[in-house]
PDB file of N, CA and C in Angstrom:
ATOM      1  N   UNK A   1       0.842  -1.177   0.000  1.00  0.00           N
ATOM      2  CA  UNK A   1       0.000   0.000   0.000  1.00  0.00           C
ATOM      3  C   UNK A   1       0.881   1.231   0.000  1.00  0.00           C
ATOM      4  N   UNK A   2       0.218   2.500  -1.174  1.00  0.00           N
ATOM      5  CA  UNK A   2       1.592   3.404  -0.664  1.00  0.00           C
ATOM      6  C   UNK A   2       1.137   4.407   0.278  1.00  0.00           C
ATOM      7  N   UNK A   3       2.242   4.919   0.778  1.00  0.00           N
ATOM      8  CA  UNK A   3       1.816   5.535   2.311  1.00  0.00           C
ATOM      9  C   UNK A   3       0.853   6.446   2.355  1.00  0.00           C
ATOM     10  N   UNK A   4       0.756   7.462   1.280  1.00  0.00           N
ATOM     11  CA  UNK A   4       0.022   8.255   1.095  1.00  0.00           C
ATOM     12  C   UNK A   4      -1.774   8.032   1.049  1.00  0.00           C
ATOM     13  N   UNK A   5      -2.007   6.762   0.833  1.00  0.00           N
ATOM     14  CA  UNK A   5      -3.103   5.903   0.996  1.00  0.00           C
ATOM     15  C   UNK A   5      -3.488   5.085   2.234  1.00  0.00           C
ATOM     16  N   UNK A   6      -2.277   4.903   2.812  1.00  0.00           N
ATOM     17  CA  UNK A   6      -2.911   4.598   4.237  1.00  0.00           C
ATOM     18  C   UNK A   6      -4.191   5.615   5.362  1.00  0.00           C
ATOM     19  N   UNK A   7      -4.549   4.714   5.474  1.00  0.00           N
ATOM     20  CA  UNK A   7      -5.680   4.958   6.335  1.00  0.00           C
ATOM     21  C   UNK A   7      -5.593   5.479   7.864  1.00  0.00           C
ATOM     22  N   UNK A   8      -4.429   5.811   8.232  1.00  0.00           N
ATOM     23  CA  UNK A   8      -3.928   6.337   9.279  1.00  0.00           C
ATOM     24  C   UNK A   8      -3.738   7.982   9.124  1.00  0.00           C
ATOM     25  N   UNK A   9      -4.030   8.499   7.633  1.00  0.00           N
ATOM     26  CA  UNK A   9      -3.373   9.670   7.191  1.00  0.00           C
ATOM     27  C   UNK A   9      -4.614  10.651   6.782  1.00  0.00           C
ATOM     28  N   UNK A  10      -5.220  11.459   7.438  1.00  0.00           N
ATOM     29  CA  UNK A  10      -6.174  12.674   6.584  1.00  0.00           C
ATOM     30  C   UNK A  10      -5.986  12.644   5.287  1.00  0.00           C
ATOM     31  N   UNK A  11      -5.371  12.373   4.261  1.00  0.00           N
ATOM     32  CA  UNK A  11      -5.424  12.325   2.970  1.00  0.00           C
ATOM     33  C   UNK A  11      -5.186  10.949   2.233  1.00  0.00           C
ATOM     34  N   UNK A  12      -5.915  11.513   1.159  1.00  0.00           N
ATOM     35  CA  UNK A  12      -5.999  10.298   0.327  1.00  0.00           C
ATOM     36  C   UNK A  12      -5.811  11.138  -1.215  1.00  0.00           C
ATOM     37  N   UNK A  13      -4.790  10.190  -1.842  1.00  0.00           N
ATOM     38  CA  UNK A  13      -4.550  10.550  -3.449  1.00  0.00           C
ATOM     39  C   UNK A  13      -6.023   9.997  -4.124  1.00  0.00           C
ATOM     40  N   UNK A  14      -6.476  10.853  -4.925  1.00  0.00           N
ATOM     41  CA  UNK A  14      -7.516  10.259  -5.839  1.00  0.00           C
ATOM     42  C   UNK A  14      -7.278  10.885  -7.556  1.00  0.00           C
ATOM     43  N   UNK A  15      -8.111  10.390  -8.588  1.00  0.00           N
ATOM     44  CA  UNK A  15      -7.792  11.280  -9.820  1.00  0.00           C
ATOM     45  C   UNK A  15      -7.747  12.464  -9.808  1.00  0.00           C
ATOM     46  N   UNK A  16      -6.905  13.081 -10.528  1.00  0.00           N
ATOM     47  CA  UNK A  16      -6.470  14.384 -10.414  1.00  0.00           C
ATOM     48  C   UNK A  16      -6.227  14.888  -8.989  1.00  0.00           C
ATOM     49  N   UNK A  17      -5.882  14.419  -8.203  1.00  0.00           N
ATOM     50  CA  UNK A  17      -5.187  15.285  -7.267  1.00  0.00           C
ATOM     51  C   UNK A  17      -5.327  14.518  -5.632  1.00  0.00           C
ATOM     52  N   UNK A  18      -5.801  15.102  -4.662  1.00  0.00           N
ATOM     53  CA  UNK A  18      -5.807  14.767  -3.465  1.00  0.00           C
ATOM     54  C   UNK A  18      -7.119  15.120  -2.327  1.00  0.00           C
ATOM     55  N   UNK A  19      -7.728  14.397  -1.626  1.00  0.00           N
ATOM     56  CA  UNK A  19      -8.401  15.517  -1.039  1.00  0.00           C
ATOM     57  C   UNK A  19      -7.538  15.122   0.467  1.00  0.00           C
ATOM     58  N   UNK A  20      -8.327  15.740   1.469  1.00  0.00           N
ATOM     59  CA  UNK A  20      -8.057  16.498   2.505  1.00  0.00           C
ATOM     60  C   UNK A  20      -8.572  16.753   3.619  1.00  0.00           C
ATOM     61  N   UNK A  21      -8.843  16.256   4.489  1.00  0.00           N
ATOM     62  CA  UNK A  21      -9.879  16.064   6.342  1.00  0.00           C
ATOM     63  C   UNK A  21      -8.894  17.321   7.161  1.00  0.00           C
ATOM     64  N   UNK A  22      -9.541  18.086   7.026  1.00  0.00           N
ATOM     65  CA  UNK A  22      -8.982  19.470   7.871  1.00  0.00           C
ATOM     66  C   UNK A  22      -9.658  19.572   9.194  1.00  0.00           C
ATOM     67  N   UNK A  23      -9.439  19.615  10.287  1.00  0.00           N
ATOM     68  CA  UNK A  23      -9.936  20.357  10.624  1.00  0.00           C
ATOM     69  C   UNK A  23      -9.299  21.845  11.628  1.00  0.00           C
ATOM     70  N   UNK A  24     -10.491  22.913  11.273  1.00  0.00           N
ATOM     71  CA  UNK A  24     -10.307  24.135  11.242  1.00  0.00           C
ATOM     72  C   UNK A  24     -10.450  24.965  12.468  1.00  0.00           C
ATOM     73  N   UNK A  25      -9.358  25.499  13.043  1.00  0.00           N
ATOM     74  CA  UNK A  25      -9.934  26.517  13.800  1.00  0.00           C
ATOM     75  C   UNK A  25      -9.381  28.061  13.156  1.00  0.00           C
ATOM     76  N   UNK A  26     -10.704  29.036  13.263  1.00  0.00           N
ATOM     77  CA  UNK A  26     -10.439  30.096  12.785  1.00  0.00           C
ATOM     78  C   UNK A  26      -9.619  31.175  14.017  1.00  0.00           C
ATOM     79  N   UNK A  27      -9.236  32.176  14.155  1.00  0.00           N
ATOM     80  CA  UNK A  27      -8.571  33.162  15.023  1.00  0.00           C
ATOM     81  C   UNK A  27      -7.974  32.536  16.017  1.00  0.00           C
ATOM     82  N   UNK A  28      -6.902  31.543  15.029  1.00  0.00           N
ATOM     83  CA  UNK A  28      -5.947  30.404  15.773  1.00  0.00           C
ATOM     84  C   UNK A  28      -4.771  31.352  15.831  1.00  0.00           C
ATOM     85  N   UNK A  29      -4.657  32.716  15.913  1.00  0.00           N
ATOM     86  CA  UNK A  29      -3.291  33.851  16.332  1.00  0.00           C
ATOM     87  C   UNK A  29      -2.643  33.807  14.901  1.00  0.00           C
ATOM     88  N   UNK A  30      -2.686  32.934  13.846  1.00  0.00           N
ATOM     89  CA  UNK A  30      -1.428  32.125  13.207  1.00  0.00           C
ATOM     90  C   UNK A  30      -1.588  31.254  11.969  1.00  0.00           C
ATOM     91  N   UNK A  31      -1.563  31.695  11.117  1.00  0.00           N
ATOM     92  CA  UNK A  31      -1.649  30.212   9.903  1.00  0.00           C
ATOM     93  C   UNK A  31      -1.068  29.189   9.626  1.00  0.00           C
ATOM     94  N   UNK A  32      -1.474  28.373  10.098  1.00  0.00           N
ATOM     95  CA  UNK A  32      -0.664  27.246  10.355  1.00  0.00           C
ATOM     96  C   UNK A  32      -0.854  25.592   9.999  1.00  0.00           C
ATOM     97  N   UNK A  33      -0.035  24.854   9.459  1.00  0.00           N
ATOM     98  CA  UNK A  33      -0.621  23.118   9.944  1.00  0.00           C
ATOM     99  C   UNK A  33      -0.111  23.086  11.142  1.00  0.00           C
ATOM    100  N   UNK A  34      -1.005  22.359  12.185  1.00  0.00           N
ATOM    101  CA  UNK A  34      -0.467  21.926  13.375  1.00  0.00           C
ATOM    102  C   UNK A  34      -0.143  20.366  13.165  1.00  0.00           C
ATOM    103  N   UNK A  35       0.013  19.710  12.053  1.00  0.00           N
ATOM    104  CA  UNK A  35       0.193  18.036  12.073  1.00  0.00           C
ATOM    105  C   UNK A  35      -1.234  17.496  11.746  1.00  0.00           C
ATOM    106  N   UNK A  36      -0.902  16.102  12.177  1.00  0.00           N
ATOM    107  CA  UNK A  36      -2.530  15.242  11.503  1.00  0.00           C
ATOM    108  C   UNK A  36      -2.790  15.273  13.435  1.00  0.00           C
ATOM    109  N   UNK A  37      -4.023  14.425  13.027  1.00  0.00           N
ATOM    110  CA  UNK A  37      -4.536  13.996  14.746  1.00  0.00           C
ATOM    111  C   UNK A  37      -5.995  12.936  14.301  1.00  0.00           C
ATOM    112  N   UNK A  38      -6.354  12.452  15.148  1.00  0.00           N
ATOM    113  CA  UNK A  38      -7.383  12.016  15.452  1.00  0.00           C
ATOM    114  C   UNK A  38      -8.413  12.644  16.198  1.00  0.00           C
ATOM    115  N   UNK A  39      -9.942  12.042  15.419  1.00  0.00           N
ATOM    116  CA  UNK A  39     -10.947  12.739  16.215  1.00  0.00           C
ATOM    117  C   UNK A  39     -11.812  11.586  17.436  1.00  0.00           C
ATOM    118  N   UNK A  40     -12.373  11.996  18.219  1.00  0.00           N
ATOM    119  CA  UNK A  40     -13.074  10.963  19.089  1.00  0.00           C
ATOM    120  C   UNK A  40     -13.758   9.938  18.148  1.00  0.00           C
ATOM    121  N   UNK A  41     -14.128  10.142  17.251  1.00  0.00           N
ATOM    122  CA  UNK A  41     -14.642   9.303  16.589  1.00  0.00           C
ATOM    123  C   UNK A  41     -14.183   8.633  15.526  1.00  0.00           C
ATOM    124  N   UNK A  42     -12.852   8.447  15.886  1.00  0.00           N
ATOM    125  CA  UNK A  42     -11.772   7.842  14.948  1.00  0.00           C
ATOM    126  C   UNK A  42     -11.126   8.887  13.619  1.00  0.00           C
ATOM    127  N   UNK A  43     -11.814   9.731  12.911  1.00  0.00           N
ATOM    128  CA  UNK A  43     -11.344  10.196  11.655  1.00  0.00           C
ATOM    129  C   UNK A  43     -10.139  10.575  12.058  1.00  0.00           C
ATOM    130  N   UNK A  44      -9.654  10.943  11.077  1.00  0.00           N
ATOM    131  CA  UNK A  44      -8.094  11.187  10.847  1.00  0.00           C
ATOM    132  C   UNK A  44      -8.566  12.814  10.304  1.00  0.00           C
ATOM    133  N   UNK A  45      -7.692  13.323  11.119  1.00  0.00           N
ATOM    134  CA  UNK A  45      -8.023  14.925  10.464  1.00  0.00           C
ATOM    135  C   UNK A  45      -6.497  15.567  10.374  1.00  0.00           C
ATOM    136  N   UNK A  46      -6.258  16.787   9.448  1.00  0.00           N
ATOM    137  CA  UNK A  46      -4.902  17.477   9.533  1.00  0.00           C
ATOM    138  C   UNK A  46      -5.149  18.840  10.594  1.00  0.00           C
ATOM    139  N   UNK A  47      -4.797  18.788  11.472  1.00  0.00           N
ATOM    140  CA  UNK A  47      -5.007  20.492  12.012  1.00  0.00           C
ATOM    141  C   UNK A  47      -4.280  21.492  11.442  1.00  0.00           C
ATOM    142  N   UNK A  48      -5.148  22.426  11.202  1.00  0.00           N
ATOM    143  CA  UNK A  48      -4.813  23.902  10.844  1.00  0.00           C
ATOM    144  C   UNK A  48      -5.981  25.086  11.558  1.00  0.00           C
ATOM    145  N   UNK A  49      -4.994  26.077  11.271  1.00  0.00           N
ATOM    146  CA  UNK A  49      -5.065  27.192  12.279  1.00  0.00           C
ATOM    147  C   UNK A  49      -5.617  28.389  11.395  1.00  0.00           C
ATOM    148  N   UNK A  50      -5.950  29.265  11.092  1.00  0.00           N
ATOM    149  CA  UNK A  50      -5.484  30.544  10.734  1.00  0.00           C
ATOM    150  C   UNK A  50      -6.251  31.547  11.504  1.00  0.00           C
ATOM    151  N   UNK A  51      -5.652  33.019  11.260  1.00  0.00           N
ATOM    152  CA  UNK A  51      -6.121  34.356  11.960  1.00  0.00           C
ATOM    153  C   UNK A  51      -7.284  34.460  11.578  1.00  0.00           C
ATOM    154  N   UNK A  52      -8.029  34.617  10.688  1.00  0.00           N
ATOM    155  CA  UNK A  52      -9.521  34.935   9.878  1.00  0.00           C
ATOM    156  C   UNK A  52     -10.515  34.392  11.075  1.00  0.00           C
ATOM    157  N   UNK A  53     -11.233  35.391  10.869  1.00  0.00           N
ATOM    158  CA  UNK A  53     -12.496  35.051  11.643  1.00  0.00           C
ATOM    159  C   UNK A  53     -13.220  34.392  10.791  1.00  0.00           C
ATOM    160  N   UNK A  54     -14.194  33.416  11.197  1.00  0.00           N
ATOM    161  CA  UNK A  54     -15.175  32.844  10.031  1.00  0.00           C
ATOM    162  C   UNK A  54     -16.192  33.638   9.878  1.00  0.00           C
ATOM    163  N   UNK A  55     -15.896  34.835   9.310  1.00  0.00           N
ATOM    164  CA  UNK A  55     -17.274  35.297   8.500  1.00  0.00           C
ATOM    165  C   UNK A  55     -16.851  35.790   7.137  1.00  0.00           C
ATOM    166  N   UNK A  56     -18.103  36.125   6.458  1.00  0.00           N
ATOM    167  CA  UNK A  56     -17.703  35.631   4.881  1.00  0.00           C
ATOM    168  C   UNK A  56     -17.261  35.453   4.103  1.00  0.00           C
ATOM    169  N   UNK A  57     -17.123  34.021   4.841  1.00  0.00           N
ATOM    170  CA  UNK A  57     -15.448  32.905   4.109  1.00  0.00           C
ATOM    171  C   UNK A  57     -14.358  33.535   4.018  1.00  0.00           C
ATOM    172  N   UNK A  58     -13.433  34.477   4.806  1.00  0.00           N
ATOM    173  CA  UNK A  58     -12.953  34.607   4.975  1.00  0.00           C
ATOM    174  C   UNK A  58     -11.693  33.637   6.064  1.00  0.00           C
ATOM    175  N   UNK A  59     -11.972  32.731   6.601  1.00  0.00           N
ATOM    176  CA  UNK A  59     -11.522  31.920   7.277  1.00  0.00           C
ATOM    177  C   UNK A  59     -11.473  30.700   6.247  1.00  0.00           C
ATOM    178  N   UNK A  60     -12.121  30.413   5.266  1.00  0.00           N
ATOM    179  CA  UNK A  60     -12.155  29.441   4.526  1.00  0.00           C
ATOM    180  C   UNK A  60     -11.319  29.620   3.170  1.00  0.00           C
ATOM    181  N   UNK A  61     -10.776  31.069   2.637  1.00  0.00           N
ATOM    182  CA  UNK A  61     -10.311  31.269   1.747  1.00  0.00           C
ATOM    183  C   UNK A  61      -8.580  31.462   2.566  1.00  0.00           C
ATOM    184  N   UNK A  62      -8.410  31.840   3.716  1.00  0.00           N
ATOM    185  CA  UNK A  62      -7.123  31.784   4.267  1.00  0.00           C
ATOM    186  C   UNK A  62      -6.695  30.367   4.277  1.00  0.00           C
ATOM    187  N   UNK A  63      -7.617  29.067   4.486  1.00  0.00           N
ATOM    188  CA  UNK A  63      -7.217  27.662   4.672  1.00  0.00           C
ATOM    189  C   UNK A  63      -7.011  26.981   3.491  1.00  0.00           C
ATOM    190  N   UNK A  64      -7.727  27.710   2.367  1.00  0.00           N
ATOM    191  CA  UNK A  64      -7.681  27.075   1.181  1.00  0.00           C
ATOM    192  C   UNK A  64      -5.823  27.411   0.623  1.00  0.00           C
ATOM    193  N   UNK A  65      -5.852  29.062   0.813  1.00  0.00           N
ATOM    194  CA  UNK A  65      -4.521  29.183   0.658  1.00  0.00           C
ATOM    195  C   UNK A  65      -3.427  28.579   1.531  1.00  0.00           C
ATOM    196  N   UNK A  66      -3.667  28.650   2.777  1.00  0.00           N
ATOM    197  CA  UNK A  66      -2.930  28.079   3.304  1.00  0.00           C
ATOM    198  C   UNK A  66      -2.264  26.700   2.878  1.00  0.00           C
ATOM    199  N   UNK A  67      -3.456  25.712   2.464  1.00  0.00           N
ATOM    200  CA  UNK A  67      -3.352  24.327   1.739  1.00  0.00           C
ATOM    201  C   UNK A  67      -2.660  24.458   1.177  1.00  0.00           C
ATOM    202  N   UNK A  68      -2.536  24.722   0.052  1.00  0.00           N
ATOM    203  CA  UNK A  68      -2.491  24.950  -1.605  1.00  0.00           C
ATOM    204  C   UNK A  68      -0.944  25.488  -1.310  1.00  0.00           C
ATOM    205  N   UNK A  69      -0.856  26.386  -0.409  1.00  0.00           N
ATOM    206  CA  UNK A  69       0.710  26.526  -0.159  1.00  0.00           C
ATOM    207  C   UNK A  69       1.473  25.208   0.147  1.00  0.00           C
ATOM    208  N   UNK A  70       1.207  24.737   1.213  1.00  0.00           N
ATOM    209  CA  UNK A  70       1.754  23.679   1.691  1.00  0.00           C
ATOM    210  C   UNK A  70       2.177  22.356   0.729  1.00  0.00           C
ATOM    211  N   UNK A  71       0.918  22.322  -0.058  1.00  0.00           N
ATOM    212  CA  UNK A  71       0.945  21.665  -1.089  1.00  0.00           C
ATOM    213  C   UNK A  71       1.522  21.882  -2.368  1.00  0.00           C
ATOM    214  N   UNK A  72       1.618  22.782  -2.472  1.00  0.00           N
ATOM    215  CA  UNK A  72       2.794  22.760  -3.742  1.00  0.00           C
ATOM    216  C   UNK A  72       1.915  23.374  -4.952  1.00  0.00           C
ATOM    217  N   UNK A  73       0.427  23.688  -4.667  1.00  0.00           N
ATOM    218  CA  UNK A  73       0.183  23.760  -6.179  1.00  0.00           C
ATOM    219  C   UNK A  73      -0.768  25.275  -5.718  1.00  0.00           C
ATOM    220  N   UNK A  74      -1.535  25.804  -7.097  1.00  0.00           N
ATOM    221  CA  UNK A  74      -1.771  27.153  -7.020  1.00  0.00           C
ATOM    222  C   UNK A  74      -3.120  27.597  -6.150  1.00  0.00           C
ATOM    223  N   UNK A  75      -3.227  27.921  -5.567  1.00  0.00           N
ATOM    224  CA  UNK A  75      -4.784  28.356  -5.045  1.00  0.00           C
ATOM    225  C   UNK A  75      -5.609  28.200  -5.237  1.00  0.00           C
ATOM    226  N   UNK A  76      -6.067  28.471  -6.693  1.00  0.00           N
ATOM    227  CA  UNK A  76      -7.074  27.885  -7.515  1.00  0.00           C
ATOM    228  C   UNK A  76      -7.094  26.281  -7.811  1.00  0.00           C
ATOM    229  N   UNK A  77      -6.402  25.857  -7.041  1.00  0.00           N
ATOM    230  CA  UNK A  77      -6.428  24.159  -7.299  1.00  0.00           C
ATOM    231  C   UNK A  77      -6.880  23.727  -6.179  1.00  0.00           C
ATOM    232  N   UNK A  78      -7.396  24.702  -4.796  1.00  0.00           N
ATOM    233  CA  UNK A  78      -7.969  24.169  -3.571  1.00  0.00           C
ATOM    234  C   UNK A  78      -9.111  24.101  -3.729  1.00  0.00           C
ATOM    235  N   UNK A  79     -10.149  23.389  -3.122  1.00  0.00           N
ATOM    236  CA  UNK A  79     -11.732  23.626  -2.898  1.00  0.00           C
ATOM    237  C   UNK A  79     -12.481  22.891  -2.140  1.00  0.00           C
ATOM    238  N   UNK A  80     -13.063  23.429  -1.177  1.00  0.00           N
ATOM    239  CA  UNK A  80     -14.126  22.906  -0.423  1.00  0.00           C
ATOM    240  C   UNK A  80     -14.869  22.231  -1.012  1.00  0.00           C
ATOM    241  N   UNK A  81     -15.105  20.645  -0.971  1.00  0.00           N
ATOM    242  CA  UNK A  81     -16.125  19.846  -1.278  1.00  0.00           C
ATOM    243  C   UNK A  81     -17.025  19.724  -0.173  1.00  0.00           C
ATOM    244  N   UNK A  82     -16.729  19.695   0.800  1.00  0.00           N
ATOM    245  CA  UNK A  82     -17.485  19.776   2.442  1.00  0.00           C
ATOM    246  C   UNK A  82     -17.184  21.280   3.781  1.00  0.00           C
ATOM    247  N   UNK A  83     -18.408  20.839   4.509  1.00  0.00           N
ATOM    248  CA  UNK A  83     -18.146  21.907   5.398  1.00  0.00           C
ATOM    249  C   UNK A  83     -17.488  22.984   5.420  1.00  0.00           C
ATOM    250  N   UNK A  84     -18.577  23.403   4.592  1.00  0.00           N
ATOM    251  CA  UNK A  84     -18.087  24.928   4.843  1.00  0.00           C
ATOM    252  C   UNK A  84     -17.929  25.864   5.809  1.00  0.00           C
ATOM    253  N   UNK A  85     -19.078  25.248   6.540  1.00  0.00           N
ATOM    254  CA  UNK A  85     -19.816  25.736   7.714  1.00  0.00           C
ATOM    255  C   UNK A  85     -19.066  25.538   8.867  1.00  0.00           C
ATOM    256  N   UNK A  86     -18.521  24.624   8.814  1.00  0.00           N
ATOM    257  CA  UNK A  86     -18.423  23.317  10.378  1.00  0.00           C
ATOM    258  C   UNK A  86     -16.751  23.516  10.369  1.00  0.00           C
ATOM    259  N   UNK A  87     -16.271  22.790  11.119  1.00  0.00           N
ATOM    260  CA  UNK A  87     -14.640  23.217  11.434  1.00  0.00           C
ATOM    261  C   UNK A  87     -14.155  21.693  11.101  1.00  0.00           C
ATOM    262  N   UNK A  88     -14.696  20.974  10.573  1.00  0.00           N
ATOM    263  CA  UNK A  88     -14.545  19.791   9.865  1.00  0.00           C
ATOM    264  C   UNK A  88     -14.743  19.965   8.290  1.00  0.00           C
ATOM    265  N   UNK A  89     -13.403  19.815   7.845  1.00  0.00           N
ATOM    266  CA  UNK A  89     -13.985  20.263   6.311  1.00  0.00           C
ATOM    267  C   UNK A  89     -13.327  19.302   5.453  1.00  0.00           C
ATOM    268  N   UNK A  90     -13.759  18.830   4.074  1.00  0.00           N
ATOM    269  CA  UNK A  90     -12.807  17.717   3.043  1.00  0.00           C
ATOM    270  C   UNK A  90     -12.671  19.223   1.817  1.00  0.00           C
ATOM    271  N   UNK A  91     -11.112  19.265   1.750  1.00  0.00           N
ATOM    272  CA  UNK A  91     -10.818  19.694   0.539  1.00  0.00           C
ATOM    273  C   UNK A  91      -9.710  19.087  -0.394  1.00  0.00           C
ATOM    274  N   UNK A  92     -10.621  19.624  -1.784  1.00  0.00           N
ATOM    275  CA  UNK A  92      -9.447  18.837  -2.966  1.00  0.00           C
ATOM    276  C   UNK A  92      -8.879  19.532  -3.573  1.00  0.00           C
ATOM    277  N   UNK A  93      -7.795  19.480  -3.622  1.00  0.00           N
ATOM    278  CA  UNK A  93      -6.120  19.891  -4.173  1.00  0.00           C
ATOM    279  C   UNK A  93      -6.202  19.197  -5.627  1.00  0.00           C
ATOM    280  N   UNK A  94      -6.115  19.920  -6.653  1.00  0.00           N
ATOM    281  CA  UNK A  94      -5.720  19.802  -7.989  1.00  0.00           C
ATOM    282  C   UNK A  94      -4.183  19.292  -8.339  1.00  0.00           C
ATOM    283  N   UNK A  95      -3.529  18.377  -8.701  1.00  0.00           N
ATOM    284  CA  UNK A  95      -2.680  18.044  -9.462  1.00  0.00           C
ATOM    285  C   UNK A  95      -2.062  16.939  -9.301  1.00  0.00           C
ATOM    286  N   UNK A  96      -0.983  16.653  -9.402  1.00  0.00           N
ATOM    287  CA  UNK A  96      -0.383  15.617  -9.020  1.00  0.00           C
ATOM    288  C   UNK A  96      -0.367  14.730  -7.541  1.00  0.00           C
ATOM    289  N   UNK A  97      -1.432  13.364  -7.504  1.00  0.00           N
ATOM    290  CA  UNK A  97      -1.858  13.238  -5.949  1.00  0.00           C
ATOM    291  C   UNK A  97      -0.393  12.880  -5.088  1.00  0.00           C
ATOM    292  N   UNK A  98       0.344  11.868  -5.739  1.00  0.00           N
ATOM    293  CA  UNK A  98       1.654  11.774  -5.037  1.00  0.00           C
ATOM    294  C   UNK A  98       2.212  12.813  -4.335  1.00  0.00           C
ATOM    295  N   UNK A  99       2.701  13.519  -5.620  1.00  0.00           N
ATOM    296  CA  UNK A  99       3.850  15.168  -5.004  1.00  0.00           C
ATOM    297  C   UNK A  99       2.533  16.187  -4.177  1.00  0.00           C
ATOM    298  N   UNK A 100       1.245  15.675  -4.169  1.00  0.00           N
ATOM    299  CA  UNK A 100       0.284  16.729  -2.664  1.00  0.00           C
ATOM    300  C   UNK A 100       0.289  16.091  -1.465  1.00  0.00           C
ATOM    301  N   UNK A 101       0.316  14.429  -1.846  1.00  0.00           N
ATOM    302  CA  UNK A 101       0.380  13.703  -0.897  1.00  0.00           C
ATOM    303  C   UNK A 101       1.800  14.275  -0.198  1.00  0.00           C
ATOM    304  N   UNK A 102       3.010  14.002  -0.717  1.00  0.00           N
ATOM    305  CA  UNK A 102       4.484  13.852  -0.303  1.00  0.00           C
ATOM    306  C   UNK A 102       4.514  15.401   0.433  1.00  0.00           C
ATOM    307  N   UNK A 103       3.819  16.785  -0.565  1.00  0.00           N
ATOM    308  CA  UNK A 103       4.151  17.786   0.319  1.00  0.00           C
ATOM    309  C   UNK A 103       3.449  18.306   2.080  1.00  0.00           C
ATOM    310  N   UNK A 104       2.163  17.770   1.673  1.00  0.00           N
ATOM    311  CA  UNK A 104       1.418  17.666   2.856  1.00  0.00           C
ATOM    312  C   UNK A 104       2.043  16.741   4.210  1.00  0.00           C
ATOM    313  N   UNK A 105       2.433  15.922   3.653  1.00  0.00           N
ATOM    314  CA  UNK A 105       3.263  14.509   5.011  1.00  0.00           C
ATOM    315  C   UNK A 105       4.470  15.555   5.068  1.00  0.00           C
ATOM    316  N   UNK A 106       5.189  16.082   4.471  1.00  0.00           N
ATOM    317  CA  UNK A 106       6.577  17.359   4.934  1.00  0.00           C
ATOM    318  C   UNK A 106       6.150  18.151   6.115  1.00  0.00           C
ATOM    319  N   UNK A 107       4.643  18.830   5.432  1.00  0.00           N
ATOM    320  CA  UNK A 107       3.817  20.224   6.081  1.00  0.00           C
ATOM    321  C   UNK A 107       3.482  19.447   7.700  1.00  0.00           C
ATOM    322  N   UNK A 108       2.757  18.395   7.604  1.00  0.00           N
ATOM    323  CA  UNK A 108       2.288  18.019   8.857  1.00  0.00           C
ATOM    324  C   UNK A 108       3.689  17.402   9.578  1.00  0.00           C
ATOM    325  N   UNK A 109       4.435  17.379   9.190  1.00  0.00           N
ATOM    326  CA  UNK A 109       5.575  16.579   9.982  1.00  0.00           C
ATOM    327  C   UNK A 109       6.601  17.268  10.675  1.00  0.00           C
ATOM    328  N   UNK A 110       6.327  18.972   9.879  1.00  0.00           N
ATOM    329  CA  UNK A 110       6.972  20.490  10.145  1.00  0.00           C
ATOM    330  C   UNK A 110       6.104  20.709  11.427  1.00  0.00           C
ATOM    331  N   UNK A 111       4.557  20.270  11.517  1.00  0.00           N
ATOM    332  CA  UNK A 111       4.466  20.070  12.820  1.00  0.00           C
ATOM    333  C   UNK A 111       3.710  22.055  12.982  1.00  0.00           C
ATOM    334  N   UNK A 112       2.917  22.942  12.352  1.00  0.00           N
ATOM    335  CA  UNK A 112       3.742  24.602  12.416  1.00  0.00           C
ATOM    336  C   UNK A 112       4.212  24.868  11.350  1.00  0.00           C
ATOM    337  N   UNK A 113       3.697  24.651  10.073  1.00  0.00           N
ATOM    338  CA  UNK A 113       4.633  25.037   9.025  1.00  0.00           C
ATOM    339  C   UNK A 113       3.281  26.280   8.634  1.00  0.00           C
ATOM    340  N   UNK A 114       4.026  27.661   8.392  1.00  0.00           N
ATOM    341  CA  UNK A 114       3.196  29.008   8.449  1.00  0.00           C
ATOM    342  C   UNK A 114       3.208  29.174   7.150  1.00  0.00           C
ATOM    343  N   UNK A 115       2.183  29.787   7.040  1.00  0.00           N
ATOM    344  CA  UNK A 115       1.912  30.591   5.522  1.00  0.00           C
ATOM    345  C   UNK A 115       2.875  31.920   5.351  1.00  0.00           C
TER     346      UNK A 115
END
C-alpha cells in the first residue's frame, strides 16, 4: 500500500489530485498546519489554524490558501467539497496526488509550518 493511501493519514490521493480532512480553527493567532490527529470518533483529520475570523469565508479562503501553499500547487487548485460551515472540512487539491500527498506529510511533519 503506498503511504500516502494509508488509512492512518487525513489524505488520500484520488484522480487528479488529493483531497483532505482538515480540521479548522479560525482566530488560531497564526496560519498554520499543526500536524494530523485524530478525532473521538476515529477520523483522521490534519489540524490547521489561521487568523480569519469565520465570517464571509474569509476563514475558509485563508485555509484554502494556506493548503495549496503547503501543497505545492496554485490556489485555484484548492476547494471545499465539504463543510463549509463546520470546522470539519474535506478539501481537494488539484494536481499531481503523489507530489500533494508527499508535500502535505513534509507540512504536517513540520508540525507549524506558516503561511
Amino acid at each position: 500500500m503506498h503511504a500516502a493511501d494509508d488509512s492512518t493519514l487525513p489524505w488520500r490521493i484520488v484522480d487528479g489530485g488529493a483531497t483532505v480532512t482538515v480540521r479548522l480553527t479560525p482566530r488560531g493567532g497564526r496560519n498554520s498546519i499543526d500536524g494530523p490527529s485524530e478525532m473521538s470518533d476515529g477520523r483522521k483529520v490534519l489540524l490547521a489554524r489561521v487568523c480569519n475570523a469565520p465570517e464571509d469565508g474569509a476563514a475558509n479562503a485563508a485555509l484554502l490558501k494556506l493548503l495549496a501553499k503547503c501543497a505545492g500547487v496554485p490556489a485555484s487548485a484548492a476547494v471545499i467539497v465539504s463543510g463549509h460551515t463546520s470546522r470539519i472540512k474535506i478539501v481537494r487539491l488539484t494536481g499531481d496526488g503523489a507530489d500533494i500527498a508527499g508535500a502535505l506529510a513534509a507540512a504536517a511533519g513540520a508540525g507549524g509550518k506558516n503561511s
